[in-house]
Protein backbone atom coordinates (compact mmCIF):
# COMPACT_ATOMS: atom_id res chain seq x y z
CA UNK A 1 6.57 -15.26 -7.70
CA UNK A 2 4.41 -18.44 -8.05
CA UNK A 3 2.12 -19.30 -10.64
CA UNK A 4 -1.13 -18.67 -8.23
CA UNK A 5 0.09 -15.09 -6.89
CA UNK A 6 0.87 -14.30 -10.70
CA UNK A 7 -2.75 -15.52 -11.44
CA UNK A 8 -4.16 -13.27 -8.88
CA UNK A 9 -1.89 -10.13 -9.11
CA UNK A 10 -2.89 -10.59 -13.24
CA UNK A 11 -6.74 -10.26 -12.29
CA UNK A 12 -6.13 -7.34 -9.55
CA UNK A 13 -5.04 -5.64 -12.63
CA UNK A 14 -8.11 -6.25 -14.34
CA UNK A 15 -10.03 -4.75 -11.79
CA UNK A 16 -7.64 -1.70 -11.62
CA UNK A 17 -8.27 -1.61 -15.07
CA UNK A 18 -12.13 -1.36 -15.16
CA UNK A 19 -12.13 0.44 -11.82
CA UNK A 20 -10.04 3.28 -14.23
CA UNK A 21 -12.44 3.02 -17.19
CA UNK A 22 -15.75 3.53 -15.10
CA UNK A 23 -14.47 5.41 -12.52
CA UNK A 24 -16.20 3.42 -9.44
CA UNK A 25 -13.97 2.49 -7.29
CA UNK A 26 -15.75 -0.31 -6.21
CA UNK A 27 -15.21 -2.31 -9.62
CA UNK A 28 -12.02 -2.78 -7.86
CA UNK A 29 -12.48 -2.98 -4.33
CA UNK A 30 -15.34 -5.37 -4.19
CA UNK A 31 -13.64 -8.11 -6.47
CA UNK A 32 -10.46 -8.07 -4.45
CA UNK A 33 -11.82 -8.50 -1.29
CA UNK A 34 -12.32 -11.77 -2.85
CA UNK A 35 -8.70 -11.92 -4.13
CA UNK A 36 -7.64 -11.12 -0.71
CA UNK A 37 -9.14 -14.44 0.91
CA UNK A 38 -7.55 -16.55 -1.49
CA UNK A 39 -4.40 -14.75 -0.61
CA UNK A 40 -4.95 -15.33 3.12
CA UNK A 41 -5.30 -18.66 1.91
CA UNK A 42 -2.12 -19.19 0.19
CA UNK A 43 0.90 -21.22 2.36
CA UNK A 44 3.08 -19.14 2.47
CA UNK A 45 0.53 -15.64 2.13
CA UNK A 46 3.97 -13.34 2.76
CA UNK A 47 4.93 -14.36 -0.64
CA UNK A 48 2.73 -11.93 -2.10
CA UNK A 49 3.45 -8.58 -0.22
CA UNK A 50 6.07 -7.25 -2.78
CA UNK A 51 4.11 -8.26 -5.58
CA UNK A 52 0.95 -6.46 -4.66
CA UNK A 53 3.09 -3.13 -3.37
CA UNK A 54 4.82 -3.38 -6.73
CA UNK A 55 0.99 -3.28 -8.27
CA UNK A 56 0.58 -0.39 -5.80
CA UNK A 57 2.92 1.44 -7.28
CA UNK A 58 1.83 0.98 -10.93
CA UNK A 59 -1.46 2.09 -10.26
CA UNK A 60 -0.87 4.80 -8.36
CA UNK A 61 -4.43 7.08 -8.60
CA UNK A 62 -6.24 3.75 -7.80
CA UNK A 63 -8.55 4.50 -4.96
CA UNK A 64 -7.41 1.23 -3.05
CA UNK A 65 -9.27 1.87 0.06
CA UNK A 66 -8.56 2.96 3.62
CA UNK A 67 -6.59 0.13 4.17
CA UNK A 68 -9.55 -1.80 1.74
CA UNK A 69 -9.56 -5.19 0.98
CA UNK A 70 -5.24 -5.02 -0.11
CA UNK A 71 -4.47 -2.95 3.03
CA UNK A 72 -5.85 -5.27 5.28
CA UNK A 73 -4.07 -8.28 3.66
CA UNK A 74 -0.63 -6.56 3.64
CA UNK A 75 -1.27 -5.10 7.43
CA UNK A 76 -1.87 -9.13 8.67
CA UNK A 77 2.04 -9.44 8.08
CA UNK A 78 2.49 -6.68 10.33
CA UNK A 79 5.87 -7.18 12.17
CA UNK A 80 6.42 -9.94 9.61
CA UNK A 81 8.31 -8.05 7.43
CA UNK A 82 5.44 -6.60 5.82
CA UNK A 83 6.88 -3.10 7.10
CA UNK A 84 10.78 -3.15 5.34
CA UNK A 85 9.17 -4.02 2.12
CA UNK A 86 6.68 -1.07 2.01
CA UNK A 87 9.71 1.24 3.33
CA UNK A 88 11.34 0.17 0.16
CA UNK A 89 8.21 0.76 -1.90
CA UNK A 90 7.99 3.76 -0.92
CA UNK A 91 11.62 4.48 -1.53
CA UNK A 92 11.21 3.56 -5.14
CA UNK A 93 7.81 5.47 -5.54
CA UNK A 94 5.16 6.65 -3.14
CA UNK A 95 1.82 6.53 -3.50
CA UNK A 96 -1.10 7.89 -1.85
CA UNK A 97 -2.13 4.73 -0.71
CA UNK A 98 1.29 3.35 0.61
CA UNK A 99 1.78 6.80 2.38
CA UNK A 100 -1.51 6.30 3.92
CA UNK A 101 -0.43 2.88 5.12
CA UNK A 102 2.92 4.74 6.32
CA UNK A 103 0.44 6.91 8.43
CA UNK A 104 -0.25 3.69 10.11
CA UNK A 105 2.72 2.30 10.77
CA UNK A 106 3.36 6.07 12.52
CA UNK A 107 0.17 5.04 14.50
CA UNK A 108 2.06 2.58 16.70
CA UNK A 109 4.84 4.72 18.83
CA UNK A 110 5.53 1.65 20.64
CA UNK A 111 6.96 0.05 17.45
CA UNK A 112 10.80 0.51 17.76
CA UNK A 113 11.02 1.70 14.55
CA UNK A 114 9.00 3.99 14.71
CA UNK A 115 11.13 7.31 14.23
CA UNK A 116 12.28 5.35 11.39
CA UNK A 117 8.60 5.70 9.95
CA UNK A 118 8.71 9.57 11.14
CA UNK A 119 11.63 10.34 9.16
CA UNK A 120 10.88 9.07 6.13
CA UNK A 121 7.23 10.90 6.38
CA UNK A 122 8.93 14.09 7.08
CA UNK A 123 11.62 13.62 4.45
CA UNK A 124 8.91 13.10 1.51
CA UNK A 125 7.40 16.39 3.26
CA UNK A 126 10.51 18.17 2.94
CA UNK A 127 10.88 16.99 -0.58
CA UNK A 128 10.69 18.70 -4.03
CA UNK A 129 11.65 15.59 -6.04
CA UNK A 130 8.05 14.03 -5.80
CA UNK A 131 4.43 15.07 -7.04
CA UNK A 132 2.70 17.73 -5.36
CA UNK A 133 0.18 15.20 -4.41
CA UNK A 134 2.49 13.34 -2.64
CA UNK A 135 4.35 16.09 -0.82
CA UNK A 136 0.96 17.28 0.25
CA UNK A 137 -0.02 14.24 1.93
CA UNK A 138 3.06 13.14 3.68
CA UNK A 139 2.65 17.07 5.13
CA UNK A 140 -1.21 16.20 5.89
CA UNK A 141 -0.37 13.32 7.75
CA UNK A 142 2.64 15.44 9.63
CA UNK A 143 0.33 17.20 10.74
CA UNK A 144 -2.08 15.02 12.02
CA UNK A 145 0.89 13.38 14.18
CA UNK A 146 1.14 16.88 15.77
């Protein structure tokens, strides 16, 4: 990880921070849409997908937005290899969020890996080794694909 994704990952955790100590969301989402264009910005902006899904997962009842200002950024390397890292990051530990941004990856039937997607929604579903909250929401979103 470079200096300048370290710098910014550093200060999205100061924001997840006071977003957790007020409560309002929006002490996090509003700053990091900010973060987000200096991402965009970066050369090589792909560099900082694991990093900020790693930061996902640490902060896991962070109300990131639906995709939000993070979403968005990680969704612009769509079919970039944005989509094997968040498979792994959800392997490792699934979020809310990154479930939500499985949801959309399930929204695209045209994508040829998209039973791949499926299964691993409907495996979570199946699941008793994860939080309730999780298993509830990979079921949710089962449904919804219905």
């Amino acid at each position: 990880m470079t200096e300048q994704i370290k710098s910014i990952i550093d200060r999205l955790e100061t924001y997840i921070k006071k977003a957790e100590e007020t409560g309002n969301k929006y002490d996090f989402i509003d700053p990091a849409y900010e973060v987000t264009e200096e991402l965009d910005e970066l050369e090589n902006s792909f560099d900082a997908v694991e990093p900020i899904l790693l930061l996902i997962e640490r902060s896991p009842d962070i109300d990131f937005g639906g995709p939000g200002p993070l979403g968005s950024f990680l969704e612009n390397h769509y079919k970039k290899g944005y989509e094997e890292l968040l498979l792994a990051s959800i392997e490792r530990k699934p979020t809310e969020f990154t479930l939500h941004l499985l949801h959309r990856l399930i929204n695209d039937r045209n994508n040829p890996n998209f039973q791949v997607y499926f299964d691993l929604m409907k495996k979570i579903s199946l699941s008793n080794e994860y939080p309730e909250n999780i298993i509830e929401n990979a079921k949710d979103s089962l449904t919804y694909f219905k």
